[in-house]
Each structure stands twice: as structure tokens, then as C-alpha cells.
Protein backbone atom coordinates (compact mmCIF):
# COMPACT_ATOMS: atom_id res chain seq x y z
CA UNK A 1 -4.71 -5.33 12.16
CA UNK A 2 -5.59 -7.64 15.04
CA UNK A 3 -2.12 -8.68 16.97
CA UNK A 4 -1.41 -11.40 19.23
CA UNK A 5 -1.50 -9.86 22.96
CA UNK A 6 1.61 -7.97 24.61
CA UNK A 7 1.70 -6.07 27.62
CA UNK A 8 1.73 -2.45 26.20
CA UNK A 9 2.96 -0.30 28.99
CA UNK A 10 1.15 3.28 29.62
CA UNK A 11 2.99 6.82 29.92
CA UNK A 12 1.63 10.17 28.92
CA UNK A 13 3.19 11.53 26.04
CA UNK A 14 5.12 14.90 26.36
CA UNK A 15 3.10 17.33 23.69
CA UNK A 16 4.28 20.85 24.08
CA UNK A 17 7.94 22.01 22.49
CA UNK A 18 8.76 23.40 25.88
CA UNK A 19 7.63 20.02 28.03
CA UNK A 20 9.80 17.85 25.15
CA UNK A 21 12.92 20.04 24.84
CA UNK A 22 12.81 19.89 29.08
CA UNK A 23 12.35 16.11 28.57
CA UNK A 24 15.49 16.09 26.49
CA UNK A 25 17.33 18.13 29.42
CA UNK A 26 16.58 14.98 31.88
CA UNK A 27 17.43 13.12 29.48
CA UNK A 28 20.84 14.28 29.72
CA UNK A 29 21.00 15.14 33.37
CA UNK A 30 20.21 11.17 33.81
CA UNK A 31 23.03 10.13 31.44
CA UNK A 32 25.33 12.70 33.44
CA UNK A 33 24.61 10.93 37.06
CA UNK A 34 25.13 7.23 35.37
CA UNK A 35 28.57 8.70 34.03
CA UNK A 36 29.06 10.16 37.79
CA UNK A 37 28.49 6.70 39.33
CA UNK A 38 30.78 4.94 36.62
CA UNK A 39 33.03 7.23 37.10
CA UNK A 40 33.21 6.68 41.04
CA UNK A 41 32.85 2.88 40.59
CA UNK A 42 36.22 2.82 37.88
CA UNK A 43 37.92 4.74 40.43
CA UNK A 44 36.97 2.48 42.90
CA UNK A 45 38.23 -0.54 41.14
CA UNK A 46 34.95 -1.69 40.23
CA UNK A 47 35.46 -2.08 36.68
CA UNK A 48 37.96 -1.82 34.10
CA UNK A 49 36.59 -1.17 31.29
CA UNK A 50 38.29 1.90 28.92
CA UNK A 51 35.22 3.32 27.02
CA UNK A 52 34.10 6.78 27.72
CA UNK A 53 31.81 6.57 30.78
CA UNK A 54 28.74 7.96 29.28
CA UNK A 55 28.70 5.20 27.35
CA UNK A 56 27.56 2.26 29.53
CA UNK A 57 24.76 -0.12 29.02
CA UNK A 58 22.95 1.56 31.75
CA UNK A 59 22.62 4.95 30.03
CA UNK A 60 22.08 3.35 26.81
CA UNK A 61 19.50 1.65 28.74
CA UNK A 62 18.38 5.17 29.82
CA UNK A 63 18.43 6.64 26.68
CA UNK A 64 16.12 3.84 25.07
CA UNK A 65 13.28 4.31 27.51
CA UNK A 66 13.68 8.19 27.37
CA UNK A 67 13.11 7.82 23.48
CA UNK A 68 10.09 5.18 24.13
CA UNK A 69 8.48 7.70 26.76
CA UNK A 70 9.20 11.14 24.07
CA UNK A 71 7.56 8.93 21.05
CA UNK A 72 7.25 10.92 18.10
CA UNK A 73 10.32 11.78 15.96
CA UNK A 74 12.89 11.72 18.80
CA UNK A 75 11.87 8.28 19.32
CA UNK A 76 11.70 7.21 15.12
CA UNK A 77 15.06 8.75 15.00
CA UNK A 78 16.25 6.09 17.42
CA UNK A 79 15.07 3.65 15.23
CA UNK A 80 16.79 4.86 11.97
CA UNK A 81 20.19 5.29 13.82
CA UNK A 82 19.77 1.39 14.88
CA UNK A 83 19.33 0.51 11.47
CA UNK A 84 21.19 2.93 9.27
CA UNK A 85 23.85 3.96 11.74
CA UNK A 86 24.74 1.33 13.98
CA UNK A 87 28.48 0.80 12.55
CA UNK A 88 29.05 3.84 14.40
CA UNK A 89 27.30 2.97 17.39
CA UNK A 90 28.77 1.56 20.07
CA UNK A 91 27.26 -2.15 20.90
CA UNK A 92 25.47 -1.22 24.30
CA UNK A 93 23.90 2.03 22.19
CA UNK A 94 23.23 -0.14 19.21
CA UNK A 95 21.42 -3.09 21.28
CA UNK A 96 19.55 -0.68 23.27
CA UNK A 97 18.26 1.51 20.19
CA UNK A 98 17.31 -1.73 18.64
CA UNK A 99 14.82 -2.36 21.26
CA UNK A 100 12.77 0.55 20.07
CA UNK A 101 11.62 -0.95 16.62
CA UNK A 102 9.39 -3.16 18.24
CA UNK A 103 7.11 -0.68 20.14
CA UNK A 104 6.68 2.13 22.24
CA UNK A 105 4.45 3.15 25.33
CA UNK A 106 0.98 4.07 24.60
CA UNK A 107 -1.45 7.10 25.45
CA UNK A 108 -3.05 6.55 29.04
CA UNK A 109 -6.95 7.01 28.56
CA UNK A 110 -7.48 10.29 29.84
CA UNK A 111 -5.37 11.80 27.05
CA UNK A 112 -6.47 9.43 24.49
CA UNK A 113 -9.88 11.00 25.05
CA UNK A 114 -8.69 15.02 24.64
CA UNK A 115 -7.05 13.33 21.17
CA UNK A 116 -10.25 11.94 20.42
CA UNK A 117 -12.24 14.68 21.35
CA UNK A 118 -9.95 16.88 19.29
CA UNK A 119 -10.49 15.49 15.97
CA UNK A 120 -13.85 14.20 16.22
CA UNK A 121 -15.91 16.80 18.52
CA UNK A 122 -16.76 15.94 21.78
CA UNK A 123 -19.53 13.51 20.68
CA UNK A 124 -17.21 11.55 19.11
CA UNK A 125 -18.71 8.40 20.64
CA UNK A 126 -21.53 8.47 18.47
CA UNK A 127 -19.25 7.42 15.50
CA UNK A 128 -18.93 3.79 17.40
CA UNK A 129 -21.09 1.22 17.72
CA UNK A 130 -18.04 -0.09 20.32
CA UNK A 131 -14.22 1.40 20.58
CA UNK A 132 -11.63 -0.54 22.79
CA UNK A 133 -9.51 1.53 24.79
CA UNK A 134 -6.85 -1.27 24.97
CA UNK A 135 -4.64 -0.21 22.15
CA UNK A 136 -3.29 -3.30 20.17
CA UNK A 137 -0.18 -1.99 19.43
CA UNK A 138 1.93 1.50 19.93
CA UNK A 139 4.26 2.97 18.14
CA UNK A 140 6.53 5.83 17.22
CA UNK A 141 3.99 8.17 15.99
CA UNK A 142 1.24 6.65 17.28
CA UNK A 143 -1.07 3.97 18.46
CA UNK A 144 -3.74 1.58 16.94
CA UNK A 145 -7.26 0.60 18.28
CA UNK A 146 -9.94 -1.64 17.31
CA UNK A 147 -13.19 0.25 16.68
CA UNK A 148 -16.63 -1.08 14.95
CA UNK A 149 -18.00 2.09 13.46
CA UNK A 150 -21.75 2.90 14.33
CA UNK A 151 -22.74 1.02 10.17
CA UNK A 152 -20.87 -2.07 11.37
CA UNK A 153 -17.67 -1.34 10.00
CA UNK A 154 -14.72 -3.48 11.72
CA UNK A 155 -11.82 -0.44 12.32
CA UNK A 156 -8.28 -0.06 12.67
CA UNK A 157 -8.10 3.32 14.10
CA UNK A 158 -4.12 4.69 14.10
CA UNK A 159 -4.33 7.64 16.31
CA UNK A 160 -1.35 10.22 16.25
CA UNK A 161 0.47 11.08 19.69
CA UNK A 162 -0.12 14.68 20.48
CA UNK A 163 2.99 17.21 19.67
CA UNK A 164 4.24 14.63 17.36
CA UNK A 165 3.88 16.83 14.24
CA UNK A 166 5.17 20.35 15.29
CA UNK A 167 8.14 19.26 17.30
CA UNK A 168 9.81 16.80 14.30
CA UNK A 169 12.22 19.37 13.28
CA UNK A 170 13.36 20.59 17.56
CA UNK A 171 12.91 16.85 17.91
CA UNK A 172 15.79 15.93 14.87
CA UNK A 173 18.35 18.74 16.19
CA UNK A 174 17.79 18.29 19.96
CA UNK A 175 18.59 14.59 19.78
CA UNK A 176 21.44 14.37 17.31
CA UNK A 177 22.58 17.42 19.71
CA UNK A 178 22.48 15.44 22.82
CA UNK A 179 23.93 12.28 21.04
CA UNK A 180 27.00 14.60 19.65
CA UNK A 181 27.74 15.59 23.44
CA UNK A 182 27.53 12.25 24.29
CA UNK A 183 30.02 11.47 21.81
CA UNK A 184 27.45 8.39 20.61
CA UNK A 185 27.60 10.17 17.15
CA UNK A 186 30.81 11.13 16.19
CA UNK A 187 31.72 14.95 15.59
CA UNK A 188 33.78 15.17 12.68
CA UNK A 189 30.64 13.36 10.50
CA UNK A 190 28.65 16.02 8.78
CA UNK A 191 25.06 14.23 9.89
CA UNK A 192 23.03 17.31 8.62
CA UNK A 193 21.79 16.21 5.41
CA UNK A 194 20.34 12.82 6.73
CA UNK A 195 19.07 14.60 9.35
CA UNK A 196 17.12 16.58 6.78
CA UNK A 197 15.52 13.79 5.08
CA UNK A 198 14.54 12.29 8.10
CA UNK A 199 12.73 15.40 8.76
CA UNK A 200 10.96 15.22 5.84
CA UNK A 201 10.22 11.58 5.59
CA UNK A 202 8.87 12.09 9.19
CA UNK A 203 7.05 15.01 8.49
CA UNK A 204 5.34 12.55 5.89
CA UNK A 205 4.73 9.69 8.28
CA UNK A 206 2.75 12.48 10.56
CA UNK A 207 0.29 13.33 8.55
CA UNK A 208 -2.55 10.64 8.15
CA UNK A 209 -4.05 11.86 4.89
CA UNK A 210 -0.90 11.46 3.38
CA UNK A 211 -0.22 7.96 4.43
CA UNK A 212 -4.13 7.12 3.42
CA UNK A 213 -3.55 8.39 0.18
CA UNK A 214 0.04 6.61 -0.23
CA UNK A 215 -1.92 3.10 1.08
CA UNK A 216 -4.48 3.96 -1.66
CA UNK A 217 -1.73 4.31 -4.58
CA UNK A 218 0.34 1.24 -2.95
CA UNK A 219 -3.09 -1.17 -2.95
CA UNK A 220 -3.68 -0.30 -7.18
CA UNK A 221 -0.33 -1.05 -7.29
CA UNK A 222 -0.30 -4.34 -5.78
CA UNK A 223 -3.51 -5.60 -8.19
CA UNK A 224 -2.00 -7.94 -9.62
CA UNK A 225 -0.35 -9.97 -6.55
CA UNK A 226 -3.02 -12.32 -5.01
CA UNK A 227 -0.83 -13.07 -2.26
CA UNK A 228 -1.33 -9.39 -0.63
CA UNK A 229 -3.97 -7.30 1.51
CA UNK A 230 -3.63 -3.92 1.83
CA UNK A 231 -6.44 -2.16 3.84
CA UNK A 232 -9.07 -0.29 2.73
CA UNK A 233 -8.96 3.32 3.94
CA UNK A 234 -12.34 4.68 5.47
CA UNK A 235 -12.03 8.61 4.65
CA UNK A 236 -14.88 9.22 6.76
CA UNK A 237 -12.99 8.91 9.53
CA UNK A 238 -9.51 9.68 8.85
CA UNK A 239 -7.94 12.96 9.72
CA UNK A 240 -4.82 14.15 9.29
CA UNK A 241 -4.37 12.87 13.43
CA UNK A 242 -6.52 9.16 12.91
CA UNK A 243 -6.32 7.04 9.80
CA UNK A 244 -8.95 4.98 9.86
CA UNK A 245 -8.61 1.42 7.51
CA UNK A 246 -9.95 -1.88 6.96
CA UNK A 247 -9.37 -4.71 10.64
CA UNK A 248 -7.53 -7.19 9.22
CA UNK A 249 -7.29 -10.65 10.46
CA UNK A 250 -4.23 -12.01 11.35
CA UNK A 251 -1.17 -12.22 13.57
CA UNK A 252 2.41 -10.78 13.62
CA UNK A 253 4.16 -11.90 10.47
CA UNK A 254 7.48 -12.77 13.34
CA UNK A 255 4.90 -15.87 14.49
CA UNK A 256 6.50 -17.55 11.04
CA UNK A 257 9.63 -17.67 13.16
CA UNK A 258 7.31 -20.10 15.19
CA UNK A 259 8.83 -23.99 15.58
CA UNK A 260 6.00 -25.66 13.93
CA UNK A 261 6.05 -23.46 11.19
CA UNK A 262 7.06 -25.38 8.13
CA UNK A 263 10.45 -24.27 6.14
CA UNK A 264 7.49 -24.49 2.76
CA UNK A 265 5.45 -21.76 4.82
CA UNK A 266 8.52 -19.45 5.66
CA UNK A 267 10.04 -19.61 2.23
CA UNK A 268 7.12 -18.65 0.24
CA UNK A 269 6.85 -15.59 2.59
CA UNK A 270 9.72 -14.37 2.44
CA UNK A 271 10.10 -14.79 -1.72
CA UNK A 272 6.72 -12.51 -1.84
CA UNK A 273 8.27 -10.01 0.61
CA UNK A 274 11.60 -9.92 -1.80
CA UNK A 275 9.46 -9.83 -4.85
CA UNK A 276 7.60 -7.33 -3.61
CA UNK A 277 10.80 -5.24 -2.76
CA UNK A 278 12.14 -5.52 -6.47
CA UNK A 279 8.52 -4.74 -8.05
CA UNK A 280 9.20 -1.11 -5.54
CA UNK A 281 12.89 -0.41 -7.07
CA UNK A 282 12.12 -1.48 -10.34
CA UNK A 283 8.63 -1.10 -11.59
CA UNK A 284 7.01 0.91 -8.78
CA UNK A 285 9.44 3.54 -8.22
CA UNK A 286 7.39 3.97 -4.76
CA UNK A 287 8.32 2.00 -2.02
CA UNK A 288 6.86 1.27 1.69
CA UNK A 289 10.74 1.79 3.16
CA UNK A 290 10.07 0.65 6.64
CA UNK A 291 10.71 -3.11 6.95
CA UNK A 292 9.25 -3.93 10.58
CA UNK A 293 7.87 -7.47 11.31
CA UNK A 294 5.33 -4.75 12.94
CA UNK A 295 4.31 -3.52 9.26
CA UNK A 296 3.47 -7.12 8.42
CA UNK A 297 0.43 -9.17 8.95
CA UNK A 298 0.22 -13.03 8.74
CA UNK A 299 -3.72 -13.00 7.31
CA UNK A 300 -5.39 -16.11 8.72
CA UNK A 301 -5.63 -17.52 5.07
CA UNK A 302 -2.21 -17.38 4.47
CA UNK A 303 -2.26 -13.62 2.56
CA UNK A 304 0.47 -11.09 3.70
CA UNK A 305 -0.87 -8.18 4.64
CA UNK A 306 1.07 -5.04 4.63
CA UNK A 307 -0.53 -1.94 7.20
CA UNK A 308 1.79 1.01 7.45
CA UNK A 309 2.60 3.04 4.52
CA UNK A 310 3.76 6.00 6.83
CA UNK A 311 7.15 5.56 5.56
CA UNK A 312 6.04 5.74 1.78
CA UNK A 313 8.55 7.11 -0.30
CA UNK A 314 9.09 8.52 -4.08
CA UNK A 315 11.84 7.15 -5.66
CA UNK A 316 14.03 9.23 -8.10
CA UNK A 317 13.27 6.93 -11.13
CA UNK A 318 17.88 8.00 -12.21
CA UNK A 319 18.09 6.54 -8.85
CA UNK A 320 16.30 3.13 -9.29
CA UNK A 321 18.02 2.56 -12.47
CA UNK A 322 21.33 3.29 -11.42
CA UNK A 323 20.46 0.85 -8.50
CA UNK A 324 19.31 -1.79 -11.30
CA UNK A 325 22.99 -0.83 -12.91
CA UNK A 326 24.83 -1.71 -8.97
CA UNK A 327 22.67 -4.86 -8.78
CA UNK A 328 23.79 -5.67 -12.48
CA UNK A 329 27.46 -5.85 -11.59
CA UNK A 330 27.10 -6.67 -8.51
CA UNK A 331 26.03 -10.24 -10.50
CA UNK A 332 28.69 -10.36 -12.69
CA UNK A 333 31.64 -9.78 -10.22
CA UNK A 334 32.02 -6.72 -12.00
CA UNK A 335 34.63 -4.78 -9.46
CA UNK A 336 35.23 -1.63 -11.93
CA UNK A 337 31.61 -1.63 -12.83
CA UNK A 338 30.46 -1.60 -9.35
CA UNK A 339 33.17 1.29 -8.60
CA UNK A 340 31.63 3.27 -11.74
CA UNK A 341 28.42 3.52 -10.63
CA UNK A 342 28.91 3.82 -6.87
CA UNK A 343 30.35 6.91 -8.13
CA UNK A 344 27.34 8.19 -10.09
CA UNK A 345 25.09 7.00 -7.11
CA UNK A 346 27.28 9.22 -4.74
CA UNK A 347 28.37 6.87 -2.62
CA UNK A 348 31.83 7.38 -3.80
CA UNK A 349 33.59 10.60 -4.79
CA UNK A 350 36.42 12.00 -7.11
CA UNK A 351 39.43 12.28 -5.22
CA UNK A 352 38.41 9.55 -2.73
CA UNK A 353 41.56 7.30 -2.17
CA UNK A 354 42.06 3.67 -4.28
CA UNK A 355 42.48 1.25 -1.31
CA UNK A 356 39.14 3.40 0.29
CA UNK A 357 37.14 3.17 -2.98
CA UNK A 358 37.91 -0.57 -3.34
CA UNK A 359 36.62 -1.14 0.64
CA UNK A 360 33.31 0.51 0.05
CA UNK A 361 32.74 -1.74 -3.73
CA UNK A 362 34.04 -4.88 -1.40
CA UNK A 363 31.33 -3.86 1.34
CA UNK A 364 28.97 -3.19 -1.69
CA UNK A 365 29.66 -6.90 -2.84
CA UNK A 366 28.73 -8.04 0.32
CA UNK A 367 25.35 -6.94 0.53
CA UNK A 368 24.66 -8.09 -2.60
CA UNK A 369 25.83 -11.78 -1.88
CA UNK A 370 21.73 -13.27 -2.34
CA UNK A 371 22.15 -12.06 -5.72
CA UNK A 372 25.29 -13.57 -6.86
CA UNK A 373 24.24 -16.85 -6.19
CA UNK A 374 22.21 -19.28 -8.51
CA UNK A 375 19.61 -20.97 -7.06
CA UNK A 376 18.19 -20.55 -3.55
CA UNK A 377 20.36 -18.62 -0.79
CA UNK A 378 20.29 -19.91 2.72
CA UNK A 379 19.39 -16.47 4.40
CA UNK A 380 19.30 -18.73 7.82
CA UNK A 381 22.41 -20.54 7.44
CA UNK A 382 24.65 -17.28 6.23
CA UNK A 383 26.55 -15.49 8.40
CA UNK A 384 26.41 -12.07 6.14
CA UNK A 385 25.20 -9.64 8.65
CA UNK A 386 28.27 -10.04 11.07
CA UNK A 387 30.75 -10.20 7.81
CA UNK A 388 28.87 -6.88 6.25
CA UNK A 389 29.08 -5.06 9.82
CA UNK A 390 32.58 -6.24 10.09
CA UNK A 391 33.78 -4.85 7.19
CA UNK A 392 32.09 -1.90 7.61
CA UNK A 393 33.72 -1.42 11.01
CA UNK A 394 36.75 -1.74 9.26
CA UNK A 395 36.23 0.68 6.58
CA UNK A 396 35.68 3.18 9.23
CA UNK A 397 37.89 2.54 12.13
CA UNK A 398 40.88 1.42 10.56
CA UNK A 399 40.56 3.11 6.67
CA UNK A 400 38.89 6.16 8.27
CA UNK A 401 36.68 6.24 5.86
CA UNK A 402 32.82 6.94 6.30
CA UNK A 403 30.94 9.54 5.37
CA UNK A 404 26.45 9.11 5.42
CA UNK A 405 25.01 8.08 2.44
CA UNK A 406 23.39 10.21 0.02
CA UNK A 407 20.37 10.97 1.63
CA UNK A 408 17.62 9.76 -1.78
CA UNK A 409 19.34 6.34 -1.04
CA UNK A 410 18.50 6.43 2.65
CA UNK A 411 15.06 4.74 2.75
CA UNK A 412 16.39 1.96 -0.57
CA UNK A 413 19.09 0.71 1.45
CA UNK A 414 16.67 0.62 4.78
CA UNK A 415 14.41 -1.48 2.73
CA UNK A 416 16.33 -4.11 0.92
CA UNK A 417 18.91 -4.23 4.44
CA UNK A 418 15.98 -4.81 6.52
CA UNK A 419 13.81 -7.36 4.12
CA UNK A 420 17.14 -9.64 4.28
CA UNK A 421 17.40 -9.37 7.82
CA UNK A 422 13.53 -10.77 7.71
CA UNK A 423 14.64 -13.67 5.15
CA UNK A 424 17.17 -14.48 8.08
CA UNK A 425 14.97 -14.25 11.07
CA UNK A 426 12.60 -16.20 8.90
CA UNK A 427 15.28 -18.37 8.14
CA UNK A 428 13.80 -18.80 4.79
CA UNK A 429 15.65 -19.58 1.45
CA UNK A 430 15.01 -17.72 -1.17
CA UNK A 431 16.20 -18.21 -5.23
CA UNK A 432 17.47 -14.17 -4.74
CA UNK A 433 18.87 -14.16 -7.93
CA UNK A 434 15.96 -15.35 -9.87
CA UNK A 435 13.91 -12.49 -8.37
CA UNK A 436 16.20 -10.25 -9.30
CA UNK A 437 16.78 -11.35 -12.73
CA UNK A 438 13.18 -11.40 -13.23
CA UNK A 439 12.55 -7.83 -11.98
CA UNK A 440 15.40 -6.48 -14.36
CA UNK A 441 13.97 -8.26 -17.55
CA UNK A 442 10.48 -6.02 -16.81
CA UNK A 443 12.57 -2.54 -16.92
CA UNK A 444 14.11 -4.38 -20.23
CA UNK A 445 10.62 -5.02 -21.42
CA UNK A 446 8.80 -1.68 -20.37
């Protein structure tokens, strides 16, 4: 899991319920002064713009390093609203929030060592033949060293921020509190049961002998594809606080983005990555639903390797087919069939109105664009992220129509949304439809 070098930025991390719900309170006395002093500078003449004054870049700005400095599931909630909610969000919230998939502060040393010490007994040390304190990347949940283990062993060591685990359900309802007053989420929206399975997803991601067993299950699963490395857990040394796995060697999958990179190089990537997503929906029913560049490694010879399976997730097998049913008309221009099944999905409902119904199947076409064309799609040369946002804008602002998804297709849609949005930063193309095609025949032939 070695990474090319970034300046990770220090900051303890807030571990008691008390300290974090407190943290949550400056967090919105902060927002409160920024509305004061936009409020003061409007009436001033200083600006003109309209939108509610808690709204500005600068508290969006404050909100995004409040989230960074919290860590834990206040901070991974950020994330998921920047992904899964930002057609609600306004721009300055949604840019700011975005910010926060790429990493988070880390531990400074002295707490590091009470973590350390906690899990491993004060003679931890003894483990190591040498453990760098540098941390080569940070997180949500937690950070990652490099350790050789006192047998040789080169380490990844992913060591869990302190607190993280007992305050993910004050963490969920403080924040989508705060946001509510804030009027960043909207009131009328009934939030609570995607609020729920974030809980429990990040309940999952928190505990380290989960995620080392789901790495374990996703490696035999991924036999058969030479092209992939997933690391070998040490159990030794893992605990539900430190997972402890194979060092890989390589460098941020995002370096593909790289000008010398050839377009050869960046295609093949990204058709294993979308390969590999189908193989989850389709044959797997298990999925690793958190798309990162961070999740990926670049291996020096050429392998992919993937290192976080926090965000593992059991997939209702009704719920994959019915998926492989959406993709299936989604090929054929199938309007009616797409309508039928979005309705046995959930993401449509009796009584919903005609002209709403037929937004949400045209929105539904959209993202299924790769897969309607023959041959290879030009993920770099489309414009289908501003055209899919657009009309979802639409569908809510001017239809009034939005409601959140059902929460069992929360962590599908993260997935294949955020693999195309790698294809395009990759600016890869990719024969989508083939894939696909190929993935359905296998449910045909199981």
C-alpha cells in the first residue's frame, strides 16, 4: 500500500461522545458567525447574491474541515452526501464535501501511541522489527502505516481513529441534524432510512475483523483474474482497531491520469475495473461499494490492486437480478420495461404521477448511456455527468419530485456511478456494452 508522498496534515482526533457532540456545537456556532458577517456584508452592499446566508463557500469551507478534523462517521457521511446526494446540495456544499474523499487529517504521535498501546499492550514495539510513524495515507476511519513485523514481514498497518466506533450512530443524527438547520438538506425529505444504512454499513467499515474477513472472501473470489492483487491479511496482528495486510507496491491508481500515460495503459484499466464491477452485481453478489482512486493501487507490474474492503457489502441476490432486468432494457430502449422494473426495484411507486415516472426512467436512461452503445464509449469525450446531474436537478426542482433511494440500492448505484466517473477521469474508452453483455450471458449460463 505504498503511496506517492502528500503532505498529510496532523490534528488530534475528538474520541469521547461528549468532546464530538461539543465539536458539532462549534461546528455550528462557526457557521452562525460566517452567516453574521454575510449578513452584515449584504447589508452593506457587499454582495448580492440571494441564497440563504449560511450557505456561502466560506462555511461550506468550514464545514469540510470540521468533518476532516471529527473523522470517523461524521466525516464518511460527508463523503456519501457528495456522492449520493449532491443534486440536493448546493454547489459551494457539494464542491467542498467533495474535497473530503481524498483524505483526512491524521493521528498526531502521542495519541497514535495510547492506540497502539491499547490494542497491542504496552510492549507493543516488540512486534516490529521497524514501524514508521509517518502515516502514508489517512482517512475517514482511520490511518495506514508501513510496519516490517519483527519475522520480516513488510506491513500495511490500518489503524482505527479512537471514538470512531461508539459514536457512528450520535455521529449520523447529529450531522444530518445540523445540516437540516442549516437548510443544506432539505426538510420535507424523509432522510431516515439512508441514514440507517449508513449506520450500518459504517458500523461494518469499523470493525477490522470484519473487513479482514470480507478481503479474505473478496481475494477467493477474484482467483481467476490475473490482473488483480488483493492483500494478504496477517491475523496475527489484526484487531478489531488495526488490520494488518500484505505492503503492496505501487502508486495511486489517479497517476494513470498522468500525461505520459498511454490511452493503451488507461483503457485496459479501466475495462478490468468495469469488469470487475459486473462480476460484483452479477456473479459475486458481494461488492467492494466504495469507488475511491484511494482504494486503488497501480502495482509496479502493471496489476491493479484493490486495498479497502471496509465498504464490503451483501447484495440481495432479487436485487442484482432485477438490476440485470434495468440494465436489460436499459439496452433495448425499452421505456415501459425500464418503468416496470424501476417499480419493482422501488425506485418508483404506485400512484407516482406519469410525466414524474417518465423523468426518473429518462434519468435512468441516462446513466445507462455506456451500455447502449456498441463498441467502445468515449468516457473522456462524453459530457454525461453534467447531462445526468442536470436532469436530475430538474426532476427535483422543477417536477418536485425526489424522494432517497431505496436504501439496498444505496452502495450499487455508489459503485457503478463512481467506477464511470473513474473511466472519465481516466479518460479511458471502454467497449461498456460488451462487458455487460458478457456478464449477463454468465447469470444465463449459471
Amino acid at each position: 500500500m505504498a503511496a506517492s508522498p502528500r503532505a498529510i496534515q496532523h490534528s488530534r482526533v475528538p474520541s469521547g461522545r461528549t468532546e464530538r457532540l461539543a465539536q458539532m456545537g462549534l461546528l455550528a456556532g462557526r457557521m452562525a458567525l460566517g452567516a453574521a458577517a454575510e449578513s452584515a456584508r449584504r447589508l452593506t452592499g457587499g454582495g448580492v447574491d440571494p441564497g440563504h446566508v449560511l450557505l456561502t463557500p466560506a462555511n461550506a469551507r468550514r464545514l469540510a474541515d470540521s468533518l476532516s478534523n471529527l473523522r470517523g462517521a461524521a466525516m464518511k457521511l460527508g463523503q456519501l452526501l457528495s456522492m449520493e446526494a449532491d443534486d440536493l446540495l448546493p454547489e459551494a456544499v457539494a464542491e467542498a464535501l467533495a474535497g473530503l474523499r481524498d483524505a483526512g487529517d491524521a493521528m498526531p504521535r502521542e495519541q497514535l501511541h495510547r492506540v497502539l498501546s491499547d490494542a497491542w499492550g504496552d510492549d507493543w514495539e516488540s512486534r516490529f522489527r521497524d514501524f514508521d510513524f509517518d502515516p502514508i495515507a489517512a482517512a475517514s476511519i482511520g490511518q495506514v502505516h508501513q510496519g516490517t513485523a519483527a519475522d520480516g514481514r513488510e506491513l500495511a498497518l490500518k489503524i482505527q481513529y479512537p471514538g470512531v466506533a461508539t459514536s457512528i450512530d450520535s455521529d449520523v443524527d447529529n450531522l444530518a441534524t445540523a445540516l437540516r438547520i442549516a437548510r443544506i438538506l432539505p426538510g420535507d425529505v424523509d432522510f431516515g432510512p439512508l441514514l440507517e444504512e449508513a449506520k450500518r454499513q459504517l458500523r461494518d467499515e469499523a470493525d477490522y475483523q470484519t473487513e479482514s474477513e470480507h478481503l479474505k472472501r473478496y481475494a477467493a473470489l477474484l482467483e481467476d483474474e490475473p490482473d488483480v492483487v488483493v492483500p494478504r491479511v496477517h491475523d496475527d496482528l489484526t484487531t478489531p482497531d488495526i488490520l494488518a495486510m500484505d505492503l503492496l507496491d505501487g502508486v495511486p491508481l489517479e497517476d494513470l491520469c498522468a500525461p505520459d500515460v498511454t490511452d493503451a495503459e488507461r483503457d485496459r484499466t479501466a475495462t478490468l475495473l468495469l469488469r470487475i464491477v459486473l462480476r460484483e452485481f452479477f456473479e459475486f453478489h458481494f461488492l467492494q461499494s466504495d469507488p475511491n482512486f484511494a482504494n486503488y493501487l497501480l502495482m509496479r507490474d502493471g496489476r491493479i490492486g484493490l486495498i479497502d474492503l471496509g465498504a464490503g457489502y451483501e447484495a440481495p441476490e432479487a436485487l442484482c437480478r432485477g438490476y440485470a432486468e434495468l440494465f436489460r432494457a436499459c439496452m433495448r430502449g425499452d421505456r415501459r420495461g425500464l418503468e416496470a422494473v424501476a417499480h419493482d426495484i422501488g425506485f418508483l411507486q404506485s400512484g407516482d404521477p406519469p410525466a414524474k415516472c417518465a423523468g426518473l426512467v429518462e434519468l435512468i436512461e441516462l446513466a445507462g448511456e455506456p451500455f447502449r452503445e456498441p463498441g467502445p464509449f468515449d468516457f473522456g469525450a462524453t459530457d454525461l455527468a453534467a447531462r445526468a446531474r442536470q436532469r436530475s436537478m430538474s426532476l427535483v426542482v422543477d417536477e418536485g419530485f425526489w424522494r432517497p433511494p431505496p436504501p439496498e440500492t444505496l452502495f450499487l448505484q455508489r459503485k457503478l456511478g463512481g467506477t464511470f466517473l473513474l473511466c472519465m477521469r481516466l479518460r479511458a474508452k471502454v467497449d461498456a456494452q460488451a462487458l455487460l453483455l458478457e456478464a449477463l450471458d454468465r447469470i444465463e449460463a449459471a
